[in-house]
C-alpha atoms as a PDB file:
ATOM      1  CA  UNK A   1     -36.621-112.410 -31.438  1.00  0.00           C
ATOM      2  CA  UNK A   2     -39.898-110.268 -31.448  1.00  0.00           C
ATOM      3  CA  UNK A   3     -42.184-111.857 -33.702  1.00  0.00           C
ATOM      4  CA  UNK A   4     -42.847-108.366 -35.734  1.00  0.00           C
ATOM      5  CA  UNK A   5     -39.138-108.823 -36.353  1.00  0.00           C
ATOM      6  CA  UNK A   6     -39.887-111.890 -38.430  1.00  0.00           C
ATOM      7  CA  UNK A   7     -43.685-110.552 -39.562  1.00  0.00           C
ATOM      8  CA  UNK A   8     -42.185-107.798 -41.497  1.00  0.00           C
ATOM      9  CA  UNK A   9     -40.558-110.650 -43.630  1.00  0.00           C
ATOM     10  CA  UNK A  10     -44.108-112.595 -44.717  1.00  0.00           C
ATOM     11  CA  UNK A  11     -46.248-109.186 -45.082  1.00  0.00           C
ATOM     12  CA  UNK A  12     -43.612-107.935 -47.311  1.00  0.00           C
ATOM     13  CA  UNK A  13     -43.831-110.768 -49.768  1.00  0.00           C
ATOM     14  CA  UNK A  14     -47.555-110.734 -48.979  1.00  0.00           C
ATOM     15  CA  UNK A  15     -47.354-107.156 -51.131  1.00  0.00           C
ATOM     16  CA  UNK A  16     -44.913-108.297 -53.683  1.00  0.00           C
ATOM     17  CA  UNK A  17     -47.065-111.134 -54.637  1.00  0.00           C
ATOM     18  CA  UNK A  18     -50.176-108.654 -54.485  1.00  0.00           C
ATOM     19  CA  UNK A  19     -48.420-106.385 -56.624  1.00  0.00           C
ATOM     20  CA  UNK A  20     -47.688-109.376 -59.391  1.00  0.00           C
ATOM     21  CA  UNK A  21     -51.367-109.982 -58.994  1.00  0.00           C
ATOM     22  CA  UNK A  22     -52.128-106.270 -60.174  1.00  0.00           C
ATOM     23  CA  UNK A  23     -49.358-106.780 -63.366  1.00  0.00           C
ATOM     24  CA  UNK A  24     -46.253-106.218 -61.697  1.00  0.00           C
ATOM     25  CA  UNK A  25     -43.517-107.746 -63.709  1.00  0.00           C
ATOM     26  CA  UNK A  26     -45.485-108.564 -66.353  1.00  0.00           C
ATOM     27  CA  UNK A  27     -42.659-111.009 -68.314  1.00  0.00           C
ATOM     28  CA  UNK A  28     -43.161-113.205 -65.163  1.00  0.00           C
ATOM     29  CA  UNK A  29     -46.658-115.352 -65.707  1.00  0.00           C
ATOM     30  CA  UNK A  30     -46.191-117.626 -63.172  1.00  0.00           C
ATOM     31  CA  UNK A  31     -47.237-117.111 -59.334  1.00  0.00           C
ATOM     32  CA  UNK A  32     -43.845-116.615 -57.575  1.00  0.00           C
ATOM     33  CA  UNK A  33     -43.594-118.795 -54.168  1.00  0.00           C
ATOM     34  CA  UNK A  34     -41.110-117.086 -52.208  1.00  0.00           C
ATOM     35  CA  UNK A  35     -42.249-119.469 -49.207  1.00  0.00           C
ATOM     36  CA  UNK A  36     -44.289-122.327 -48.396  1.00  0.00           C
ATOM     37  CA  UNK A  37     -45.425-123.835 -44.722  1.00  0.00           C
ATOM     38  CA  UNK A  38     -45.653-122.229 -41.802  1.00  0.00           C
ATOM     39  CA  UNK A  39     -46.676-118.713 -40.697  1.00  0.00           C
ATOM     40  CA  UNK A  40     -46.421-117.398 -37.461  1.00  0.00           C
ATOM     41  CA  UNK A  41     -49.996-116.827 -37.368  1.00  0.00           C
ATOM     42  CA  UNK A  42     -50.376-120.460 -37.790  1.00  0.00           C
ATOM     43  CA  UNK A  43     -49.922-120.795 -33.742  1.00  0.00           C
ATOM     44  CA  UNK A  44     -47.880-123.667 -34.168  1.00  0.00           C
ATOM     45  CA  UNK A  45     -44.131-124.152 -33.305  1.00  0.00           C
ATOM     46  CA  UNK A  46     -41.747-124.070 -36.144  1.00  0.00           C
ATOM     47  CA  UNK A  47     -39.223-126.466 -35.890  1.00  0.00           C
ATOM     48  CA  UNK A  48     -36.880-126.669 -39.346  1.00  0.00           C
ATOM     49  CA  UNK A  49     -36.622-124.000 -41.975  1.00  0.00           C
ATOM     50  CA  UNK A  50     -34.645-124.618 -45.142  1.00  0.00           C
ATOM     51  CA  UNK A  51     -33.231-123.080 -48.468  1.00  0.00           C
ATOM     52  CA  UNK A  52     -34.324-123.526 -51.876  1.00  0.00           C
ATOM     53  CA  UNK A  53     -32.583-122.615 -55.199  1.00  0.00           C
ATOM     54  CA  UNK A  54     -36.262-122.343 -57.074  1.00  0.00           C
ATOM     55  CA  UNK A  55     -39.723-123.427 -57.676  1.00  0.00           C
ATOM     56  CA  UNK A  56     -38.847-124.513 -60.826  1.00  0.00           C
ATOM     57  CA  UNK A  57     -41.012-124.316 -63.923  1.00  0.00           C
ATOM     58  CA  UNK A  58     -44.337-123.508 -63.399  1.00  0.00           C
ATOM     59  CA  UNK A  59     -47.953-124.460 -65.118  1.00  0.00           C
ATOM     60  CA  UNK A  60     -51.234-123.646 -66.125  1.00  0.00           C
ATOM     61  CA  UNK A  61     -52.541-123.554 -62.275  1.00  0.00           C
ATOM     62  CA  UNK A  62     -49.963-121.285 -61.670  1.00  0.00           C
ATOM     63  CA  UNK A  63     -50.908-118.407 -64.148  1.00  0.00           C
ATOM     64  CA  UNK A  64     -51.422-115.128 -63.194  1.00  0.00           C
ATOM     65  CA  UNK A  65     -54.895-114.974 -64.152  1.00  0.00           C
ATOM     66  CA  UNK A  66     -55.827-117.910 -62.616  1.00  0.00           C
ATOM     67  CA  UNK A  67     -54.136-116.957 -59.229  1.00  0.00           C
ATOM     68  CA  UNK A  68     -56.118-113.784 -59.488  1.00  0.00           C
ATOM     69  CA  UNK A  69     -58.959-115.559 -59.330  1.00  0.00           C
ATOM     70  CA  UNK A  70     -57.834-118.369 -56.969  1.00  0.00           C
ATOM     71  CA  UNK A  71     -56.803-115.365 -54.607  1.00  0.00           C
ATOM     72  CA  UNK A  72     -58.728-112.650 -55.327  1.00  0.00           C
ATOM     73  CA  UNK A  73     -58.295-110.006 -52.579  1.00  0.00           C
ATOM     74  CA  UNK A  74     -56.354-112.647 -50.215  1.00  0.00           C
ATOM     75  CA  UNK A  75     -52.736-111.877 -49.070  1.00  0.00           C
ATOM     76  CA  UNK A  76     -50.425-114.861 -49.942  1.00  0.00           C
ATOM     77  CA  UNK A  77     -49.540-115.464 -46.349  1.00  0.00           C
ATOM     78  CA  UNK A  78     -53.413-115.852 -45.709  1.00  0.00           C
ATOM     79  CA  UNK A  79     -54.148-118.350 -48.331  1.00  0.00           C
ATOM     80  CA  UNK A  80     -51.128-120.862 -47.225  1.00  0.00           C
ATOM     81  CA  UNK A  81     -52.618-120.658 -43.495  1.00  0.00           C
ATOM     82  CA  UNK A  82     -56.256-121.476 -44.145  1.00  0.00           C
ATOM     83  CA  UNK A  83     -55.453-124.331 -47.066  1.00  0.00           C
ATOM     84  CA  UNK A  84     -56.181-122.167 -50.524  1.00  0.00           C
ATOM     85  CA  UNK A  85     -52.792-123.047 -51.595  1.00  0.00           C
ATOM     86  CA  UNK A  86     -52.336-126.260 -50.455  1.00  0.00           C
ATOM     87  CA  UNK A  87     -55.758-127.071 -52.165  1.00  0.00           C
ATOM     88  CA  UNK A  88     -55.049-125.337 -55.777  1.00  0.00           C
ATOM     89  CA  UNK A  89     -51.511-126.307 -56.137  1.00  0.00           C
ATOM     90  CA  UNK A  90     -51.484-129.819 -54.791  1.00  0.00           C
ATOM     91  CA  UNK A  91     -48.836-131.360 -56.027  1.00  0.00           C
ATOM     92  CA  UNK A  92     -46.457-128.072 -54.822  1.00  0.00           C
ATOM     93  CA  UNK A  93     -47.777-128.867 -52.096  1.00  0.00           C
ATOM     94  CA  UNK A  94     -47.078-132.318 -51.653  1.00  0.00           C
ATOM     95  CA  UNK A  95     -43.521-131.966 -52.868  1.00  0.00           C
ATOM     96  CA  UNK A  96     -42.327-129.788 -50.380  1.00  0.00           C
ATOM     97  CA  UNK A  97     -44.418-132.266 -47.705  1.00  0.00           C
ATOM     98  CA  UNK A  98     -42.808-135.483 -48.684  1.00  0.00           C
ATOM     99  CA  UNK A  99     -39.170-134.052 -50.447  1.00  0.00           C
ATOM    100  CA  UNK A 100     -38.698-131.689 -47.294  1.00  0.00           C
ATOM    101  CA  UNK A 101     -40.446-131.358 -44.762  1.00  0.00           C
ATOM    102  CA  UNK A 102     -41.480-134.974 -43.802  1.00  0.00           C
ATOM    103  CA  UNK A 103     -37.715-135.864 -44.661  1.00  0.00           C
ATOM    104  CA  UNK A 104     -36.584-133.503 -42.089  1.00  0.00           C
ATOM    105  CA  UNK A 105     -39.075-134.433 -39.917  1.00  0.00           C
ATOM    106  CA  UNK A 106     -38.638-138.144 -39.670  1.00  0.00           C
ATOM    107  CA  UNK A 107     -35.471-137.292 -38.110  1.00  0.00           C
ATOM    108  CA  UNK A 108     -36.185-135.067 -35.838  1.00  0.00           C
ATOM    109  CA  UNK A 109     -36.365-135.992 -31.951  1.00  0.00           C
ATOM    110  CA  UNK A 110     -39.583-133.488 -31.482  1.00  0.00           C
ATOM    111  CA  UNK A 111     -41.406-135.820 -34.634  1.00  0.00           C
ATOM    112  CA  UNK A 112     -43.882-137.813 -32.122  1.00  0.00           C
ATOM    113  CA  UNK A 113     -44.829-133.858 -30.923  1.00  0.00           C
ATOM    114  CA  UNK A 114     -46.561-133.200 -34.901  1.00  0.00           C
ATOM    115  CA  UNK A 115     -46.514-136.634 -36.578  1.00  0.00           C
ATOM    116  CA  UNK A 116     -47.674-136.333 -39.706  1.00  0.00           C
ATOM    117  CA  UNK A 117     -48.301-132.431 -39.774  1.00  0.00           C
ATOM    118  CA  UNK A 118     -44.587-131.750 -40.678  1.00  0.00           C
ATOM    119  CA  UNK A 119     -45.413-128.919 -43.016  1.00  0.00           C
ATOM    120  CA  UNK A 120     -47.408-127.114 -40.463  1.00  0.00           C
ATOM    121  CA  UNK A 121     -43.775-127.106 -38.702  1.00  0.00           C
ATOM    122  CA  UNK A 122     -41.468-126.566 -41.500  1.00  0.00           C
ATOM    123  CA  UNK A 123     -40.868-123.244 -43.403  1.00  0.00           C
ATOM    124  CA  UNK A 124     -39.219-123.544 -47.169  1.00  0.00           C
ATOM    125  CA  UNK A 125     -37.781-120.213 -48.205  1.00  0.00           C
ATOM    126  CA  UNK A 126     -37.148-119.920 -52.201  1.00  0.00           C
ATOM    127  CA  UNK A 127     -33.726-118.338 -53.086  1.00  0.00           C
ATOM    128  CA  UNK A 128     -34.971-117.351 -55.996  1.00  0.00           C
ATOM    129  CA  UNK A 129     -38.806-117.240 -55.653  1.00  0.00           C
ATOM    130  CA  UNK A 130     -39.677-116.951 -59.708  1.00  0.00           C
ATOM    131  CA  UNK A 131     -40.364-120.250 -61.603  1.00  0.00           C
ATOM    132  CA  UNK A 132     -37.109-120.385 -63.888  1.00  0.00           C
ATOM    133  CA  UNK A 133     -34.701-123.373 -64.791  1.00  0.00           C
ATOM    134  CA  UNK A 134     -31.172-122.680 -65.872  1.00  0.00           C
ATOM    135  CA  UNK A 135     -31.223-119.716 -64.120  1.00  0.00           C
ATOM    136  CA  UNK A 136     -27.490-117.923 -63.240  1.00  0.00           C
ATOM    137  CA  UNK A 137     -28.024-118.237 -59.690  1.00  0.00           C
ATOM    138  CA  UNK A 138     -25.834-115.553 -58.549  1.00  0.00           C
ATOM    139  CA  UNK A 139     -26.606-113.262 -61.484  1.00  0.00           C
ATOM    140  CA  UNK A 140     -30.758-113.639 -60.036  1.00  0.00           C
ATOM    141  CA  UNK A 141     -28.968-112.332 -56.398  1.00  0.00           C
ATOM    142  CA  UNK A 142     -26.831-109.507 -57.370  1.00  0.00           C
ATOM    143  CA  UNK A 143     -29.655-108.320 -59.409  1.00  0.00           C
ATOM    144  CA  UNK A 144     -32.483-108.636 -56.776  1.00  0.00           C
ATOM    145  CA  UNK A 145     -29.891-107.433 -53.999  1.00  0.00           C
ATOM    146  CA  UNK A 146     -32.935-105.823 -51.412  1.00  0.00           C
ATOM    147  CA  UNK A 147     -35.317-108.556 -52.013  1.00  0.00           C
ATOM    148  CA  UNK A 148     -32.240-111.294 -51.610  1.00  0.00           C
ATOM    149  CA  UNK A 149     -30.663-109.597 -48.441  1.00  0.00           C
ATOM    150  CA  UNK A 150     -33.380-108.443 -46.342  1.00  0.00           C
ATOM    151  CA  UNK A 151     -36.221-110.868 -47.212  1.00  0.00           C
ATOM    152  CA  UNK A 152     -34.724-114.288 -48.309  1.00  0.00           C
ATOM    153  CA  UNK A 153     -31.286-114.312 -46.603  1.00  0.00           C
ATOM    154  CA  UNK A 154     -32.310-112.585 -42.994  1.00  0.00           C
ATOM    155  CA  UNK A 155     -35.787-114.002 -43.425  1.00  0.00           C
ATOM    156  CA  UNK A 156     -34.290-117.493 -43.182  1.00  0.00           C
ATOM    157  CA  UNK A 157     -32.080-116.294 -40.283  1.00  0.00           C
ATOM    158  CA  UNK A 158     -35.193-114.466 -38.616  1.00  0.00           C
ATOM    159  CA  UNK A 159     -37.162-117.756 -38.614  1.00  0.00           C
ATOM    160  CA  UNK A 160     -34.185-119.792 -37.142  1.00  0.00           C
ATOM    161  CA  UNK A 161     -34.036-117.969 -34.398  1.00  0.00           C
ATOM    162  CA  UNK A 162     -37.858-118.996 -33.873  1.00  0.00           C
ATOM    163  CA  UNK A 163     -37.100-122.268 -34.441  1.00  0.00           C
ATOM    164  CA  UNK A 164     -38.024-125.117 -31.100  1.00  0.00           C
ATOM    165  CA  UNK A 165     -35.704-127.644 -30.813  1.00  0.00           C
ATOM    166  CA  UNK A 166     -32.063-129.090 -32.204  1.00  0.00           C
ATOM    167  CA  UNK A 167     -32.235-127.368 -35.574  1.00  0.00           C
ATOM    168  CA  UNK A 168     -32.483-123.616 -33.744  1.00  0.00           C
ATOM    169  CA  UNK A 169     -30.732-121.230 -35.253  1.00  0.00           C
ATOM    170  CA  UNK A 170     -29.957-123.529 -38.127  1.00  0.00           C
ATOM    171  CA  UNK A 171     -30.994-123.079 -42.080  1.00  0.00           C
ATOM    172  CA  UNK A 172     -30.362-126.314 -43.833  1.00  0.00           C
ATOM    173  CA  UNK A 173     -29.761-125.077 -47.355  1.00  0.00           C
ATOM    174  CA  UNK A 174     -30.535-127.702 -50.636  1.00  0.00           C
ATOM    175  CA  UNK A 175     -27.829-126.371 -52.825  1.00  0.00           C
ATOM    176  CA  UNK A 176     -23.703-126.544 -53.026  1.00  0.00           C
ATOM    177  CA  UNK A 177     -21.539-124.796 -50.940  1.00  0.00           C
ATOM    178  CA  UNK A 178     -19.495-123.736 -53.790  1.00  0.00           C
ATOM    179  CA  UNK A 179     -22.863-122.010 -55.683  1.00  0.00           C
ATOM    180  CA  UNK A 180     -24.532-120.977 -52.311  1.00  0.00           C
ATOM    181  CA  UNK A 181     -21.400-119.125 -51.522  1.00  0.00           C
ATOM    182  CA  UNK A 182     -20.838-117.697 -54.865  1.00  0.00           C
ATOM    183  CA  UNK A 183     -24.233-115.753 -55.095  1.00  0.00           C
ATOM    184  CA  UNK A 184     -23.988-114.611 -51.527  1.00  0.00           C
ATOM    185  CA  UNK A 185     -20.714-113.847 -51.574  1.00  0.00           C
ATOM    186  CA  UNK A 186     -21.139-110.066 -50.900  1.00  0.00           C
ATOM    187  CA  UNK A 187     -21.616-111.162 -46.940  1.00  0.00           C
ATOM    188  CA  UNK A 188     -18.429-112.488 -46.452  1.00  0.00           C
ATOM    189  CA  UNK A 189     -18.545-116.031 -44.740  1.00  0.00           C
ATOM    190  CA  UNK A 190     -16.214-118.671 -42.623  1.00  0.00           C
ATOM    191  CA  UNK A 191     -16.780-121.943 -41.334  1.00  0.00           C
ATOM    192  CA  UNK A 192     -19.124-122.471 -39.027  1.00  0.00           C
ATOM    193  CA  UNK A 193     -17.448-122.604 -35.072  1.00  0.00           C
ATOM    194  CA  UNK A 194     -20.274-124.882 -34.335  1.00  0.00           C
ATOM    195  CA  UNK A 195     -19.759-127.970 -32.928  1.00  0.00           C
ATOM    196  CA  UNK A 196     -22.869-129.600 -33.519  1.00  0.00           C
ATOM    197  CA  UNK A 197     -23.269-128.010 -37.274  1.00  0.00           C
ATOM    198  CA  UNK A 198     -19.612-129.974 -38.794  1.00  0.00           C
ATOM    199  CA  UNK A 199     -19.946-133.326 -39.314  1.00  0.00           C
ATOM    200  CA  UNK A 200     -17.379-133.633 -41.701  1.00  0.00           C
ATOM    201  CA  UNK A 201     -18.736-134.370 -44.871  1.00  0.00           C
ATOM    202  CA  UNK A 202     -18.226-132.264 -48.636  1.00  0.00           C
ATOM    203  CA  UNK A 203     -21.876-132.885 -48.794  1.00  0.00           C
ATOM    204  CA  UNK A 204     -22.722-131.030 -45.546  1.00  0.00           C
ATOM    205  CA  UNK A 205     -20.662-127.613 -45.238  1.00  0.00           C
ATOM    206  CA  UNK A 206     -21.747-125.525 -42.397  1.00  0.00           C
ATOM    207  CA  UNK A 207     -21.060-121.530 -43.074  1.00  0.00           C
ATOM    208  CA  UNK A 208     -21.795-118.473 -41.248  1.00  0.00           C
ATOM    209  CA  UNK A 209     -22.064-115.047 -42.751  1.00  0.00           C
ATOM    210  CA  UNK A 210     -19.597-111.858 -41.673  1.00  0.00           C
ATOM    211  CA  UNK A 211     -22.297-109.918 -41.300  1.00  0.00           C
ATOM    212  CA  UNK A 212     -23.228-108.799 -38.140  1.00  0.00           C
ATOM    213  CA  UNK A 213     -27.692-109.522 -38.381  1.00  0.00           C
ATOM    214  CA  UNK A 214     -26.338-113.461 -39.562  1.00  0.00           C
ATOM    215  CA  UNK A 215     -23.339-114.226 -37.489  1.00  0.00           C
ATOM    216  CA  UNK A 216     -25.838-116.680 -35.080  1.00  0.00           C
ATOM    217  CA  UNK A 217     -26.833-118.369 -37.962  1.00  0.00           C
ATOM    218  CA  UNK A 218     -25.236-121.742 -39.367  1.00  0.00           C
ATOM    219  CA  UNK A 219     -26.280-122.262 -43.019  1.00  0.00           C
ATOM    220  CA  UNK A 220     -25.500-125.428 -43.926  1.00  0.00           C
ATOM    221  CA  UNK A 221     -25.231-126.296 -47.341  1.00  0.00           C
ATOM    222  CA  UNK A 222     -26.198-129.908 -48.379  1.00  0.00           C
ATOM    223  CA  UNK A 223     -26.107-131.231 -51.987  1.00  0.00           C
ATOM    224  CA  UNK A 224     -27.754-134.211 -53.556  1.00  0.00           C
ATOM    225  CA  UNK A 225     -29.150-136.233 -56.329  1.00  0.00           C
ATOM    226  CA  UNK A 226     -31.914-134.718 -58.307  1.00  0.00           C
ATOM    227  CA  UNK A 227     -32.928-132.146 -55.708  1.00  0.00           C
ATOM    228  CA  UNK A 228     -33.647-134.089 -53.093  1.00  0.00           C
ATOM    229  CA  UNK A 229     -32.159-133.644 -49.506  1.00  0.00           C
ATOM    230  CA  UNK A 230     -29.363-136.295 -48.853  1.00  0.00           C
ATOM    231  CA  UNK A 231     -30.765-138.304 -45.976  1.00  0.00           C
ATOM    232  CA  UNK A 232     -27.703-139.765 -44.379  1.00  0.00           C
ATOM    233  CA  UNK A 233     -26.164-136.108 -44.305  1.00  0.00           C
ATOM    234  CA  UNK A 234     -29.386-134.585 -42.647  1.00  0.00           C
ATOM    235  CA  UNK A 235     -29.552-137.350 -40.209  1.00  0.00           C
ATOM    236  CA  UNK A 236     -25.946-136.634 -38.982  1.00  0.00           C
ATOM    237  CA  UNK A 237     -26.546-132.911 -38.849  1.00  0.00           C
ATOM    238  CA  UNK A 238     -29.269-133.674 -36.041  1.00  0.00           C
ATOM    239  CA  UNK A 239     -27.673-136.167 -34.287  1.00  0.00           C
ATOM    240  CA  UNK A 240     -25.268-134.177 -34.033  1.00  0.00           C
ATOM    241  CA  UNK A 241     -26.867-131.149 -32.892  1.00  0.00           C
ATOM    242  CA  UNK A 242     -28.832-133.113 -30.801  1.00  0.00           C
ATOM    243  CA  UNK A 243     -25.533-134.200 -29.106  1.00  0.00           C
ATOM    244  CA  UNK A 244     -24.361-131.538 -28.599  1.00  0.00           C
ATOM    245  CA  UNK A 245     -27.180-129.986 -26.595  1.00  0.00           C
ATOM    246  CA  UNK A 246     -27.796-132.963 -24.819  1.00  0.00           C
ATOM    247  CA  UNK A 247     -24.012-131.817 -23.542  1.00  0.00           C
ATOM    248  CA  UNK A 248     -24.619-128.435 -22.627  1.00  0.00           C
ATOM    249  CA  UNK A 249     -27.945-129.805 -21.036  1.00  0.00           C
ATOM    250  CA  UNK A 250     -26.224-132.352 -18.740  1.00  0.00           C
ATOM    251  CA  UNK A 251     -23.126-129.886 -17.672  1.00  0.00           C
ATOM    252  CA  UNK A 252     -25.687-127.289 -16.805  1.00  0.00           C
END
């Protein structure tokens, strides 16, 4: 995939956010994080990416005219790759380190390659980028239908395609089947012909999209306690994709 392909993605939300900063969507106060992690321009390889519902609520350090300041005339994309971000909002930060990234991670067969860098290999992508609880997930999708296409959906597909190792061409997505499937709906979807993406559990439902920019893509839907990513599932998903190319590899 040509890496402008997948550019076009982060310097698009590098504008939205600008355009927040300048009053855009003024009801929203909040700093929206439609990503966190790596960046292409980071020069390092990405090895998991994975699906969010939300930020959540967000706080004082978050407020649009402390971000102003905090960013000033930096794109978004910018501050996450030289440590702004991480710096200012540490304990974002550190949640989507040690609730996804490192738990991915720690299971991964490239770990020993990045240790404990994880987020400078991982890429979280926000469904729904705006800090909001008890949001009607599906209601937030149909209504943001451009953004939620062409920069969340086949953003998350554009980096899996980039992705080195087992979990290429693989979104691991921290939400129910039922609810991911409802929102996105519009695509079409069937199970996933994967081998290496079923391992047979309700908490673990690979899916691929009908349309034709996604059908490449497994997006597999894991649910768990209290947002965190359901360990035993994850660990079977890469075992099992790890399997499974070991396979090909050794019939080649």
């Amino acid at each position: 995939m040509p890496l402008h392909s997948l550019l076009y993605h982060f310097n698009w939300w590098d504008d939205f956010i600008n355009r927040w900063l300048h009053g855009e969507d003024p009801e929203r106060d909040y700093l929206p994080e439609p990503w966190w992690g790596w960046s292409p321009k980071t020069g390092h390889p990405l090895y998991s990416v994975c699906i969010n519902i939300s930020p959540g609520d967000g706080g004082a350090a978050q407020q649009r005219e402390i971000m102003t300041a905090v960013l000033g005339a930096k794109p978004y994309s910018e501050a996450m790759r030289d440590g702004t971000l991480s710096f200012h909002l540490g304990t974002t930060h550190g949640w989507h380190c040690s609730q996804r990234a490192d738990v991915i991670g720690s299971y991964l067969p490239e770990y020993p390659v990045f240790l404990n860098n994880h987020i400078n290999h991982h890429l979280s992508i926000e469904l729904c980028p705006m800090h909001q609880n008890d949001m009607n997930l599906k209601e937030y999708v149909d209504k943001t239908k451009e953004e939620s296409d062409e920069h969340i959906i086949k953003f998350a597909a554009s980096a899996a395609r980039r992705v080195m190792g087992v979990l290429k061409n693989t979104v691991i997505v921290r939400c129910a089947a039922s609810r991911f499937i409802d929102a996105t709906e519009r695509y079409g979807y069937h199970p996933s012909p994967q081998e290496g993406a079923n391992i047979k559990s309700p908490y673990a439902i690979p899916i691929r999209f009908d349309d034709d920019v996604l059908q490449d893509i497994d997006f597999v839907c894991m649910a768990g306690a209290r947002n965190k990513l359901p360990r035993k599932m994850l660990k079977k998903l890469i075992e099992s994709k790890y399997n499974l190319l070991t396979k090909k590899s050794n019939n080649v």
